[in-house]
Protein backbone atom coordinates (compact mmCIF):
# COMPACT_ATOMS: atom_id res chain seq x y z
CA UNK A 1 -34.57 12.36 14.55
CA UNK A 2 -35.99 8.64 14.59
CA UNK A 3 -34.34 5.18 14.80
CA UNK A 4 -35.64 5.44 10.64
CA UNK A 5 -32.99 8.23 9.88
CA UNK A 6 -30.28 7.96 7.82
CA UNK A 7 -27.23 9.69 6.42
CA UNK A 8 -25.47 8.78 2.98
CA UNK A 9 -22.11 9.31 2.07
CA UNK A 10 -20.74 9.79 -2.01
CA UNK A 11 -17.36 10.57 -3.02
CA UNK A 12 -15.34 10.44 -6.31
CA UNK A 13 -11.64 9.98 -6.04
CA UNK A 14 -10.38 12.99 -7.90
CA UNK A 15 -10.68 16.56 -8.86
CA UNK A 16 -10.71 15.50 -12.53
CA UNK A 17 -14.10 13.52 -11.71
CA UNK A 18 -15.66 16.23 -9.76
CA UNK A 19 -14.87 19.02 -12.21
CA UNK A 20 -16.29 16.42 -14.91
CA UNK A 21 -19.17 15.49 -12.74
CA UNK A 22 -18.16 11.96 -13.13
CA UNK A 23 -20.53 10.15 -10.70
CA UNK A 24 -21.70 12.19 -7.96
CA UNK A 25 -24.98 12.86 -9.07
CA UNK A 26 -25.80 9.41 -9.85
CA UNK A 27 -24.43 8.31 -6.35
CA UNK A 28 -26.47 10.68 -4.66
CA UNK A 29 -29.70 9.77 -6.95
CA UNK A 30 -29.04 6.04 -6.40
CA UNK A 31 -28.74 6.38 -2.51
CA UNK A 32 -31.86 8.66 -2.06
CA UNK A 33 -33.61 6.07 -3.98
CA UNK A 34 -32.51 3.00 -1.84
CA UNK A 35 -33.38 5.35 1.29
CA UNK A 36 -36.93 5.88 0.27
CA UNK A 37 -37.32 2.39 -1.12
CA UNK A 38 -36.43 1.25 2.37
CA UNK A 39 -38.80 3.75 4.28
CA UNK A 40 -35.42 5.98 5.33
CA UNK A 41 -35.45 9.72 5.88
CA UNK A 42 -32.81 11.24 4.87
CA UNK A 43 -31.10 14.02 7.68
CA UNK A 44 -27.45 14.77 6.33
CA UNK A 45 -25.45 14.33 3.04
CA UNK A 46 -21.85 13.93 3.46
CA UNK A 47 -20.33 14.24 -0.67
CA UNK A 48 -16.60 14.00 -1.03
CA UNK A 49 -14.85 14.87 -3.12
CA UNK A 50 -10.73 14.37 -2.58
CA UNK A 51 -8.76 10.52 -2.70
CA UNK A 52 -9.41 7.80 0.24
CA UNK A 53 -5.76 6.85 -0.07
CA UNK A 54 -4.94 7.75 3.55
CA UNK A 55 -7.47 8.83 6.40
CA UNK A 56 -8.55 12.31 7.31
CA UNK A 57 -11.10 13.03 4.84
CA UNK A 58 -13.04 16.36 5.80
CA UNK A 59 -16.58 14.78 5.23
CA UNK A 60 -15.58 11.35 6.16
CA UNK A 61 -14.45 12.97 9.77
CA UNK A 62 -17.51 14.98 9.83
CA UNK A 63 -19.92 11.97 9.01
CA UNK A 64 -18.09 10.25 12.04
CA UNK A 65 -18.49 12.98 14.21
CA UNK A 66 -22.12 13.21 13.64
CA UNK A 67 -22.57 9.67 14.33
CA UNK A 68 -20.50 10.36 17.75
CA UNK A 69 -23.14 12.87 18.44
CA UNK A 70 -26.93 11.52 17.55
CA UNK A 71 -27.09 8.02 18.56
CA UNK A 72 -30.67 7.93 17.36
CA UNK A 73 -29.20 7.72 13.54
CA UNK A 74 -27.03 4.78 13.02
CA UNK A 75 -28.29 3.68 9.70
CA UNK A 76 -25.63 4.87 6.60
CA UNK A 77 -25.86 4.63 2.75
CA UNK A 78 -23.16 4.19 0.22
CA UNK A 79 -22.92 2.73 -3.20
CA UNK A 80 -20.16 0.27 -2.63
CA UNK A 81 -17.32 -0.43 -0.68
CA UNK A 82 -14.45 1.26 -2.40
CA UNK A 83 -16.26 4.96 -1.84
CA UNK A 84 -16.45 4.52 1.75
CA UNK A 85 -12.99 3.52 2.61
CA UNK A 86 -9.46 2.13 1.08
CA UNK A 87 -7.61 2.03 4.24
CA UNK A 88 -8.15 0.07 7.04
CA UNK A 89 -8.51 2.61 9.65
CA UNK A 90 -11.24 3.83 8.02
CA UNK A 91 -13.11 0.68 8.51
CA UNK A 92 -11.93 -0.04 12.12
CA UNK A 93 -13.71 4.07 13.19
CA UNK A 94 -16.98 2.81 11.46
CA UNK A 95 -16.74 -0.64 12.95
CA UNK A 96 -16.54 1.03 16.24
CA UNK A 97 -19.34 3.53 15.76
CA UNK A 98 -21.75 0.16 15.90
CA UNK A 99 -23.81 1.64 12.87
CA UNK A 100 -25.33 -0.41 10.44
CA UNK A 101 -24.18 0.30 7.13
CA UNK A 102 -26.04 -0.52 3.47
CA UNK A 103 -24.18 -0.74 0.59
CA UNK A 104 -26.45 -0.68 -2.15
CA UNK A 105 -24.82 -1.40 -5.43
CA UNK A 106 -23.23 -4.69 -3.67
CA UNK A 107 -26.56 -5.40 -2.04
CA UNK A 108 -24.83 -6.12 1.19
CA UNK A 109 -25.79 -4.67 4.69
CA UNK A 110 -23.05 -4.95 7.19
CA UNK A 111 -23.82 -4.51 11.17
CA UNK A 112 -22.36 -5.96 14.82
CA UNK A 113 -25.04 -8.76 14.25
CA UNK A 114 -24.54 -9.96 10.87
CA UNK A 115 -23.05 -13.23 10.42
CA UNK A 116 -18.83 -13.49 10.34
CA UNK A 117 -19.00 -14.95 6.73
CA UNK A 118 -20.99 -11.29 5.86
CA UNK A 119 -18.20 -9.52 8.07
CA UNK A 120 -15.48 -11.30 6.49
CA UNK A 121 -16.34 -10.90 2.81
CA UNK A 122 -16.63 -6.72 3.86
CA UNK A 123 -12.56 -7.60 5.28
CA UNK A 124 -12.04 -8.71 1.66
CA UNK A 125 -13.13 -6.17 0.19
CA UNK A 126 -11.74 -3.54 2.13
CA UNK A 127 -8.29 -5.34 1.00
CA UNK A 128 -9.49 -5.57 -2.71
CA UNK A 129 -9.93 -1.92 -2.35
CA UNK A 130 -7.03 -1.03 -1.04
CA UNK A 131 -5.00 -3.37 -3.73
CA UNK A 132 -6.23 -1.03 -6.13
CA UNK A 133 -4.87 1.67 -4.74
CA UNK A 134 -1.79 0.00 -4.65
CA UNK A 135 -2.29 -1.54 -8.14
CA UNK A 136 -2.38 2.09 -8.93
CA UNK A 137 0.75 3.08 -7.26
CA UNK A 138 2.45 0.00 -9.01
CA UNK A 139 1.84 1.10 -11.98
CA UNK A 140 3.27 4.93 -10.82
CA UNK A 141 6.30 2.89 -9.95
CA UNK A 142 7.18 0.74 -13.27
CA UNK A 143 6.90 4.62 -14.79
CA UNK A 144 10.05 5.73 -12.61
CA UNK A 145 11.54 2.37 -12.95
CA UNK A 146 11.21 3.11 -16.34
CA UNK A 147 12.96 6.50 -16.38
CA UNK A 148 15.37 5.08 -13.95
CA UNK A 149 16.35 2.53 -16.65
CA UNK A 150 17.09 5.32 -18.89
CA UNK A 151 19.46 6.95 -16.85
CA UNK A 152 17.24 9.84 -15.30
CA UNK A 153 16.86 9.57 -11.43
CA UNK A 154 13.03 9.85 -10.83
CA UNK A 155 12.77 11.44 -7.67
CA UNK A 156 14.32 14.91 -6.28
CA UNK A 157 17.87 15.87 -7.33
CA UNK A 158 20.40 15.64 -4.13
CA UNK A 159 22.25 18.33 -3.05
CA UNK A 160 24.14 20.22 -5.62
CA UNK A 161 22.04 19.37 -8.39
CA UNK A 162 18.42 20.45 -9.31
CA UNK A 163 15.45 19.18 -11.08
CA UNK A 164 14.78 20.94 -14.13
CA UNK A 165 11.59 20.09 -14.66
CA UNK A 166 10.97 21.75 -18.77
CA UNK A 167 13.50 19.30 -19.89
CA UNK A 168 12.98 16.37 -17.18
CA UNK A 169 16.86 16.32 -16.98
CA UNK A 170 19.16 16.78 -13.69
CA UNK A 171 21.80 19.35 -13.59
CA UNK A 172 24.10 20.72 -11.79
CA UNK A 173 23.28 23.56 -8.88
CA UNK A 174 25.79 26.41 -9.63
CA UNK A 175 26.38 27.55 -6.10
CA UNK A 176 25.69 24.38 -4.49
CA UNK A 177 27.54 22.30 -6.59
CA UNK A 178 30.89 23.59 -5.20
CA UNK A 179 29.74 23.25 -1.69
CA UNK A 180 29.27 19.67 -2.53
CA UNK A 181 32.54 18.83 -4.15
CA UNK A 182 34.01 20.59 -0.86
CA UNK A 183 32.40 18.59 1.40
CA UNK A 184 34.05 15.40 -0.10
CA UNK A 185 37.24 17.03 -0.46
CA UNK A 186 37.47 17.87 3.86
CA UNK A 187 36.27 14.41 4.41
CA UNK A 188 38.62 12.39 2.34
CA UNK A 189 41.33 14.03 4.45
CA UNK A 190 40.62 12.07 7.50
CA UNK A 191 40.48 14.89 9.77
CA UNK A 192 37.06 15.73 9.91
CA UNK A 193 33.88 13.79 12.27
CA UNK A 194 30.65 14.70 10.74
CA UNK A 195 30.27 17.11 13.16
CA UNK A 196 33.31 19.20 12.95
CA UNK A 197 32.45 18.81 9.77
CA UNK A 198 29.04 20.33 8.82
CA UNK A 199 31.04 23.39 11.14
CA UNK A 200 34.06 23.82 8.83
CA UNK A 201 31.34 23.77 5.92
CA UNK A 202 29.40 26.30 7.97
CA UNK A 203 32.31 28.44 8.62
CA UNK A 204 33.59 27.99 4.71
CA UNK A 205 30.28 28.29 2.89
CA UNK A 206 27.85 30.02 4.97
CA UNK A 207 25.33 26.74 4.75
CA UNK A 208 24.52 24.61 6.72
CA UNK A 209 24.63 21.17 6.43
CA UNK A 210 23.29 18.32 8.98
CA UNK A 211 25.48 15.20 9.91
CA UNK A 212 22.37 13.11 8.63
CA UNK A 213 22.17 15.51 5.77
CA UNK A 214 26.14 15.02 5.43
CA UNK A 215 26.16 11.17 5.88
CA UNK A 216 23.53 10.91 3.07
CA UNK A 217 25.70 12.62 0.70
CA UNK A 218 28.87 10.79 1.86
CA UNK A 219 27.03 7.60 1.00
CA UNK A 220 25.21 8.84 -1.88
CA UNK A 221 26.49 7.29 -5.65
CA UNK A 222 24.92 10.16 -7.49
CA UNK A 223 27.86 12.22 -7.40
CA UNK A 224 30.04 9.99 -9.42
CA UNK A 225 26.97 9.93 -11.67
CA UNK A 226 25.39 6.69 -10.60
CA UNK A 227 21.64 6.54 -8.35
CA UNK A 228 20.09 4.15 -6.57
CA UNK A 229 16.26 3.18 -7.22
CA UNK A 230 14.10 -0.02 -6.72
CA UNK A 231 16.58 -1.44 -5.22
CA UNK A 232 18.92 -1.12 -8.30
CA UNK A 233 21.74 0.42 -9.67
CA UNK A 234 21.45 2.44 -12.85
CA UNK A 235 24.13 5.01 -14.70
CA UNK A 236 22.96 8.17 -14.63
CA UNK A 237 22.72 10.68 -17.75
CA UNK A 238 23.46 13.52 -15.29
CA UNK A 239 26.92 15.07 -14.72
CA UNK A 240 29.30 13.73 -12.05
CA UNK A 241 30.91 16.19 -9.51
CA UNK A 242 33.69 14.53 -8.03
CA UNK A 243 35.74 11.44 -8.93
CA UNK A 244 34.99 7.67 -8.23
CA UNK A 245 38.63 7.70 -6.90
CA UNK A 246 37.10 10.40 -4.10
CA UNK A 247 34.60 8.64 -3.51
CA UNK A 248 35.93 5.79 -2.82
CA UNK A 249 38.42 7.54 -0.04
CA UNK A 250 35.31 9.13 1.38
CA UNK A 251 33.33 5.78 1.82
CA UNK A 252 36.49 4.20 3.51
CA UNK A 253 36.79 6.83 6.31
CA UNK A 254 32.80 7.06 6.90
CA UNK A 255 32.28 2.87 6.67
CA UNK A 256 34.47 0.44 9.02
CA UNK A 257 33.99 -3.12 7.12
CA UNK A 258 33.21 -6.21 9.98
CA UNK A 259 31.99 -9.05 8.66
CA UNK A 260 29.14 -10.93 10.33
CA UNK A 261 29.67 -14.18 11.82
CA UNK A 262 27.38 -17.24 11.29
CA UNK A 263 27.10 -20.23 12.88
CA UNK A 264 27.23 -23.65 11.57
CA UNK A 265 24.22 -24.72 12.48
CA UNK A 266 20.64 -23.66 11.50
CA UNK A 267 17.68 -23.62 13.55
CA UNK A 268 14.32 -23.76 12.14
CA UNK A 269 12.46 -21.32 14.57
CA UNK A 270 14.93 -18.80 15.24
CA UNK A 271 13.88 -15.66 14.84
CA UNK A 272 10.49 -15.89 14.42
CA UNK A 273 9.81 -16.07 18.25
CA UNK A 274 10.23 -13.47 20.89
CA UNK A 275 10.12 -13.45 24.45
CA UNK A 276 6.47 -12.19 25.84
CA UNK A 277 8.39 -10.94 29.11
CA UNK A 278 10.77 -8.26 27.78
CA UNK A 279 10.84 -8.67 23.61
CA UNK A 280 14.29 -10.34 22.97
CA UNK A 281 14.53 -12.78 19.99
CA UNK A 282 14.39 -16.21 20.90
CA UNK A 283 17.44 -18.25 20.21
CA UNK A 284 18.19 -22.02 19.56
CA UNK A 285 20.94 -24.26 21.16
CA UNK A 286 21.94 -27.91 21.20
CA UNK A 287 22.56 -29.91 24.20
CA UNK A 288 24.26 -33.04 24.20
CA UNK A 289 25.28 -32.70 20.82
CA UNK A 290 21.78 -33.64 19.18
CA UNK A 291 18.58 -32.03 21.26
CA UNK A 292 17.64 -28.48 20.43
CA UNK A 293 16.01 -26.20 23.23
CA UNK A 294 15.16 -22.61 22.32
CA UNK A 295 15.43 -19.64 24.91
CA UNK A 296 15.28 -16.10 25.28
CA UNK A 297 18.66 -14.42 24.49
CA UNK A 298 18.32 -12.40 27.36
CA UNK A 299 19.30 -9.40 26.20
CA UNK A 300 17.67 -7.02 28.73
CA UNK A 301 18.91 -9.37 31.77
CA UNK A 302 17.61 -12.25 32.95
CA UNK A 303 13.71 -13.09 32.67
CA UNK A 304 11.63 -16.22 33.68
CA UNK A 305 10.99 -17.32 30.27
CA UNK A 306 11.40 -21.44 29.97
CA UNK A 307 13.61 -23.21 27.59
CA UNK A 308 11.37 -25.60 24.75
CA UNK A 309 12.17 -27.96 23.63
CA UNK A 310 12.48 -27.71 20.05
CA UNK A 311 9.21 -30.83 19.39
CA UNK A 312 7.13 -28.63 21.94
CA UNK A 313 7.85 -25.56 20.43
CA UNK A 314 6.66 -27.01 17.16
CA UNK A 315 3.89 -28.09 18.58
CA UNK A 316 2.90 -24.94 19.82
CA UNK A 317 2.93 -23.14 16.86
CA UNK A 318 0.66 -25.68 15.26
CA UNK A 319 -2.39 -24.57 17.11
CA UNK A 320 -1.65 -21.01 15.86
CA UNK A 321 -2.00 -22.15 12.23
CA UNK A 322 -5.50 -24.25 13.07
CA UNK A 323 -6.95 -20.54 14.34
CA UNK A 324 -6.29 -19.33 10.59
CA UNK A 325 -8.95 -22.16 9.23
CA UNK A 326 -11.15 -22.11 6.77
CA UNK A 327 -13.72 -24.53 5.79
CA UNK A 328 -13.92 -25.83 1.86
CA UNK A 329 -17.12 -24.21 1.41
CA UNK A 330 -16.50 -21.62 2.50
CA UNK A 331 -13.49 -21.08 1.02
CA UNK A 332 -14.94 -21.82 -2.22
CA UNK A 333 -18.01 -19.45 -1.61
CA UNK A 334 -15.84 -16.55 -1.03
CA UNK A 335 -12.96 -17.51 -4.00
CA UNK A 336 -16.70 -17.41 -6.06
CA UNK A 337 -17.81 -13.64 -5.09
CA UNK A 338 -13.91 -12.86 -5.68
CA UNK A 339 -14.25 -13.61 -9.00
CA UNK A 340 -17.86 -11.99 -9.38
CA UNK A 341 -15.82 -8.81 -7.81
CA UNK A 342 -13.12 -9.15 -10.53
CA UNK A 343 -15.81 -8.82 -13.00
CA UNK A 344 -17.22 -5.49 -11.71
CA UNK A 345 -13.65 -4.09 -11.01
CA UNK A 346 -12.62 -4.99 -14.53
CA UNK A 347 -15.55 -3.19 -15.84
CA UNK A 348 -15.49 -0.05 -14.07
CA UNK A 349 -11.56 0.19 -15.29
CA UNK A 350 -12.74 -0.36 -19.01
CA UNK A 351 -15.20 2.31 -18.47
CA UNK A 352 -12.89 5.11 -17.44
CA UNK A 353 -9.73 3.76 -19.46
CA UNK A 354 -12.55 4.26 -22.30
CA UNK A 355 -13.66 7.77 -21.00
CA UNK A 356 -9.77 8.98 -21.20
CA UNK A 357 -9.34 7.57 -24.54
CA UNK A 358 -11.81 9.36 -25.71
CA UNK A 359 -10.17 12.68 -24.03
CA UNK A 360 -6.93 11.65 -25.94
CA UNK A 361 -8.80 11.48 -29.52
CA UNK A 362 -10.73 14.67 -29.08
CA UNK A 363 -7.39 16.29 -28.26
CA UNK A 364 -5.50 14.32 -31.46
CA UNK A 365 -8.41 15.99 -33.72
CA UNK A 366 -7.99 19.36 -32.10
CA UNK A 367 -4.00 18.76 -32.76
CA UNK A 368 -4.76 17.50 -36.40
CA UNK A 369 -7.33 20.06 -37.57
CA UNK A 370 -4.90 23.22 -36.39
CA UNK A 371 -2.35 21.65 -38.19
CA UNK A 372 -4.36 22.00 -41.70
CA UNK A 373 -5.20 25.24 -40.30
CA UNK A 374 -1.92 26.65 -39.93
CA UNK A 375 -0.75 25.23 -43.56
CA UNK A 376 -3.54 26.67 -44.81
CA UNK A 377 -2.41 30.37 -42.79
CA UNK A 378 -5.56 30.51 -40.87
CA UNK A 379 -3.60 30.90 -38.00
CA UNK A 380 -0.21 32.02 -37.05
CA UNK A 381 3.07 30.29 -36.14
CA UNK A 382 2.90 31.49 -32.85
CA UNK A 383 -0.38 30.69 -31.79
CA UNK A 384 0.36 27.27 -33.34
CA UNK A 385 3.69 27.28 -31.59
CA UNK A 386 2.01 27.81 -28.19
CA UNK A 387 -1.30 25.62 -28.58
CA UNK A 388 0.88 22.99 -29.79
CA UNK A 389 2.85 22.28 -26.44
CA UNK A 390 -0.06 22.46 -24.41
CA UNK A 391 -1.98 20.10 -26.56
CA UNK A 392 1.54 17.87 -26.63
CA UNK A 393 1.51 18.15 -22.95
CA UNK A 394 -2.15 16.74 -22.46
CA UNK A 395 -1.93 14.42 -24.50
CA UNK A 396 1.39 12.79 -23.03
CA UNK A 397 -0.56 12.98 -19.55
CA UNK A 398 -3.51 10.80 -21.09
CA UNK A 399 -0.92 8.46 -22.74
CA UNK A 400 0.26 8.01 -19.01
CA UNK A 401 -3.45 7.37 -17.58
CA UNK A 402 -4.38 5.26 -20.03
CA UNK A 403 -1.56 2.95 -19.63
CA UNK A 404 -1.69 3.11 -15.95
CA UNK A 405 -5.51 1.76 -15.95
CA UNK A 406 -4.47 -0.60 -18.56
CA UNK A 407 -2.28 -2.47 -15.94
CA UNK A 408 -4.77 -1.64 -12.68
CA UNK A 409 -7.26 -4.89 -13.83
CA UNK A 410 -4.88 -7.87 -12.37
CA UNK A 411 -6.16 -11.07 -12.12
CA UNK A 412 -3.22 -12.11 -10.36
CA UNK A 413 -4.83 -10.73 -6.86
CA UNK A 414 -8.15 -13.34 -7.31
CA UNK A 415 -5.36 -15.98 -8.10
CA UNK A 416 -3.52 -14.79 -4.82
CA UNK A 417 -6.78 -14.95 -2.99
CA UNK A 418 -7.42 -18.23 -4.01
CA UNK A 419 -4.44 -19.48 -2.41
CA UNK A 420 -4.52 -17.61 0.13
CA UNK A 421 -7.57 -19.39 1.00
CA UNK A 422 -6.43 -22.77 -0.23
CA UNK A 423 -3.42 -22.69 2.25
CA UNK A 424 -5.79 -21.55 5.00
CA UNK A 425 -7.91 -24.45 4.48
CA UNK A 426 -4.53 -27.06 4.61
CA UNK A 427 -1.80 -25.35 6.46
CA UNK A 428 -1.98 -27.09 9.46
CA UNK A 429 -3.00 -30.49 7.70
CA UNK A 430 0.15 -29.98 5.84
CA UNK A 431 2.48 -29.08 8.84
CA UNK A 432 1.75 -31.75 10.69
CA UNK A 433 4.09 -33.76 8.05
CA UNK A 434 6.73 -31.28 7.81
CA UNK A 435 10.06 -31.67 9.33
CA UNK A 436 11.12 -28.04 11.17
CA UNK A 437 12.42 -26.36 8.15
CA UNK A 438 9.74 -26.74 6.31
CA UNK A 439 7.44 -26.31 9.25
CA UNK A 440 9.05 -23.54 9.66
CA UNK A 441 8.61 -21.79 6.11
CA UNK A 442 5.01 -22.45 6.35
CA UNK A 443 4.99 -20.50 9.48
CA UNK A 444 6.72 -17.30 8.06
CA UNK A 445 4.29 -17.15 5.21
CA UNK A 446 1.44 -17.07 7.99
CA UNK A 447 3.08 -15.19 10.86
CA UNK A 448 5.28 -12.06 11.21
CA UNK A 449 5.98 -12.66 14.13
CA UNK A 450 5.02 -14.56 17.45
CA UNK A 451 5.52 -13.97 21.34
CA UNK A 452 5.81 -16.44 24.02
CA UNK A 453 5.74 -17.13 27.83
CA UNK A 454 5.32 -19.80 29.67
CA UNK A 455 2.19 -21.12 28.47
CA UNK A 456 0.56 -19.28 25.34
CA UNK A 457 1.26 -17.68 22.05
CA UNK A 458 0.43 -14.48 20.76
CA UNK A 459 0.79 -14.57 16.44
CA UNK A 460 0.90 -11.25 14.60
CA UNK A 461 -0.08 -12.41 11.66
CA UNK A 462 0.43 -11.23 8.47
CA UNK A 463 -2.31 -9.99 5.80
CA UNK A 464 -4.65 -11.37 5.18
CA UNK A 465 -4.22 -14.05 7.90
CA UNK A 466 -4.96 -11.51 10.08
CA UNK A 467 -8.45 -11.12 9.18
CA UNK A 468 -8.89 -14.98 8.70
CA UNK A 469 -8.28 -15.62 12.63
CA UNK A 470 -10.14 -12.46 13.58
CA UNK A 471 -13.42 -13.99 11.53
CA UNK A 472 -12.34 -17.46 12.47
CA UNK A 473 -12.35 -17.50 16.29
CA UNK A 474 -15.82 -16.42 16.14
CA UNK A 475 -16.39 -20.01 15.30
CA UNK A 476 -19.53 -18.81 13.23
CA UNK A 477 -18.17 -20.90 9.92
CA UNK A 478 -21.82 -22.18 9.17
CA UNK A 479 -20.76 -24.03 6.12
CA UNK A 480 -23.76 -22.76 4.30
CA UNK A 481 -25.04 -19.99 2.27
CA UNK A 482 -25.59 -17.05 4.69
CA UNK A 483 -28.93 -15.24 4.49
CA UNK A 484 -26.95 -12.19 4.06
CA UNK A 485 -24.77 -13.01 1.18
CA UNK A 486 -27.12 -12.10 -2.14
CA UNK A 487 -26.55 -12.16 -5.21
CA UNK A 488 -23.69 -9.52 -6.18
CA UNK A 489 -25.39 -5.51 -7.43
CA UNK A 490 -26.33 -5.01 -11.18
CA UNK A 491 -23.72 -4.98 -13.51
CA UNK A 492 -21.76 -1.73 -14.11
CA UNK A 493 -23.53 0.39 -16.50
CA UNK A 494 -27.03 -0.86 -15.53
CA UNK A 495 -27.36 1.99 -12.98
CA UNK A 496 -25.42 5.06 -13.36
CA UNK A 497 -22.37 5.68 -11.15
């Protein structure tokens, strides 16, 4: 093996693309191509065929582990960013190996020595990747929401009920149900701890029943035929077992009902500081009626943390928003290849929203033409019959596909970006004219949360700040076009894939 050996790696995201033969092949013919363009021989093929959602991939792990084991390859092909990884774990194993990686359809080769403008654009679009994933699993989301809204709980019937999955309905359980309405009845009688109560059920039913188990139920609204989902309330259209009157007396015995107390006054920084000596909250106070000093609440005894003023501590936190910089041309550069990204996403959506259309219209025709066939008694009412709810079937599962891609191309993420960027170029400009509230909002947008001691700060910052300071402290902003930052790949449907 020599220092001009390479590996590639292909994968489609989903049995229906692999059993169509979607794009492998052309991934595999376009990376052989770049590898003997660039003088590369070929030694392994990792092809994958399964989604990047979440990490442990079988030929992603095995591609790592043969990078672990012959240093003398470290050069890997893929097409573009969104078949290597969607997670960020993913990126952090490959970033470790030190290999260099070339991803030929964005004409981009990323390594330890290419510039931070180079490794930050790959940060962005490991994120745009993973957004649509989780564009994806929006639009999953708004279809429960959906059936929520129509009184049919989306997820897995509770105890005492089951899915019946034919009609899409809930209903009741016949031998569980009873358990259920038991277990209410024992409880409302006061005489009963969780405990000695999944025993008497034990002892009564033969089942057994958890105290987590039993304080979901206790706590659960579907039994008085109500769900919660999305944060929501909705009326179910599934049968209640026991009275809201029950349930009421159940929730008073399980819930005691203390009201928090607030205090009259409200400090800007509290609680978005802890301690860096033993991870209690930091806390505000006044002294002498008018100066604020912030301190560690102490909760794990005392500690040597100082009290701040509450100007220093302000003052403090403004260096942590001048490491999340980023120059106007920069900024602009990168909001520019965003866009040319947008492009090439919304394109390869189009393309397979097409490709499942057509599925859909081929499966109408079949639909129509056996139609004609049966009123013409070609064929029988029970082959029709049967045919019929398959093709029905099919076709309401391309109806769902198509109008989940129809809502994956969102321009709102470049918008996002864009201001994301924006406020990284001004934040601190902009705090430094802020009184501590509003300092403070600005702050919570950035940060999730920050520790302290003595002398330093340590953000956690949120995404994408995160990867702003990482690329930022680097201090490799050149304020120019970088060498390696060409032009974006050919246009979707200029090479296969």
């Amino acid at each position: 093996m020599t220092s001009h050996s390479a590996v590639i790696y292909s994968r489609v995201s989903s049995r229906e693309q692999r059993e169509e033969g979607f794009s492998i092949e052309a991934q595999v013919k376009l990376l052989r191509a770049a590898a003997s363009k660039q003088g590369l021989e070929i030694v392994r093929e990792f092809i994958e065929v399964e989604s990047a959602k979440s990490a442990g991939r079988k030929q992603f792990a095995e591609m790592v582990t043969f990078f672990r084991r012959n240093r003398s390859c470290r050069t890997l092909l893929v097409e573009k960013t969104d078949r290597l990884y969607r997670n960020q774990r993913d990126a952090l194993t490959l970033e470790d190996l030190d290999i260099v990686i070339h991803f030929v359809k964005e004409n981009e080769t990323l390594s330890k020595d290419a510039k931070s403008q180079v490794k930050f654009m790959h940060d962005i679009r490991v994120a745009m990747s993973r957004n649509y994933s989780e564009n994806l699993r929006e639009e999953v989301k708004k279809g429960m929401a959906e059936k929520a809204s129509q009184g049919t709980y989306p997820g897995r019937a509770p105890f005492g009920y089951r899915n019946d999955v034919g009609a899409r309905t809930i209903g009741i359980h016949p031998e569980k149900a009873p358990i259920a309405i038991r277990v209410f009845e024992l409880y409302v009688s006061a005489r009963y701890s969780l405990l000695t109560l999944s025993k008497k059920v034990r002892q009564e039913t033969g089942v057994s029943i958890s105290k987590t188990n039993l304080h979901k139920m206790l706590n659960n609204p579907f039994y008085i035929g109500q769900f919660e989902w999305g944060g929501g309330t909705y009326q179910g259209t599934h049968p209640p077992l026991i009275s809201k009157e029950m349930y009421a007396q159940a929730h008073a015995v399980l819930h005691g009902y203390n009201k928090p107390k607030y205090g009259k006054h409200e400090f800007a920084f509290r609680g978005l500081l802890t301690c860096a000596h033993d991870e209690c909250l930091i806390t505000g106070e006044i002294k002498k009626g008018k100066y604020v000093y912030y301190h560690c609440t102490h909760g794990r005894g005392h500690c040597e943390l100082p009290w701040f003023r509450e100007e220093e501590i302000a003052e403090k936190l403004g260096h942590v928003l001048q490491d999340v910089y980023v120059p106007r041309d920069v900024a602009d550069h990168i909001a520019h290849a965003l866009e040319r990204e947008h492009v090439h996403v919304g394109a390869r959506v189009a393309q397979e929203r097409a490709r499942v259309q057509r599925a859909l219209d081929v499966i109408r025709k079949r639909m129509d033409a056996a139609y004609i066939d049966r009123l013409d008694g070609k064929i029988s009412d029970d082959f029709w019959g049967r045919r019929q709810a398959e093709w029905e079937s099919e076709e309401s599962r391309l109806k769902e596909q198509i109008a989940t891609k129809s809502g994956v191309q969102n321009r709102d993420s470049v918008f996002d970006a864009r201001r994301i960027l924006e406020l990284a170029h001004t934040a601190h400009s902009m705090y430094i004219k802020q009184n501590p509230a509003e300092k403070a909002k600005l702050l919570r947008s950035v940060l999730s949360n920050c520790a302290i001691d003595a002398v330093s700060l340590y953000p956690a910052y949120r995404k994408p700040f995160d990867l702003i300071a990482k690329r930022a402290k680097n201090h490799e902003w050149s304020g120019r076009e970088d060498s390696n930052l060409r032009p974006p790949g050919p246009e979707p449907g200029a090479l296969p894939g």
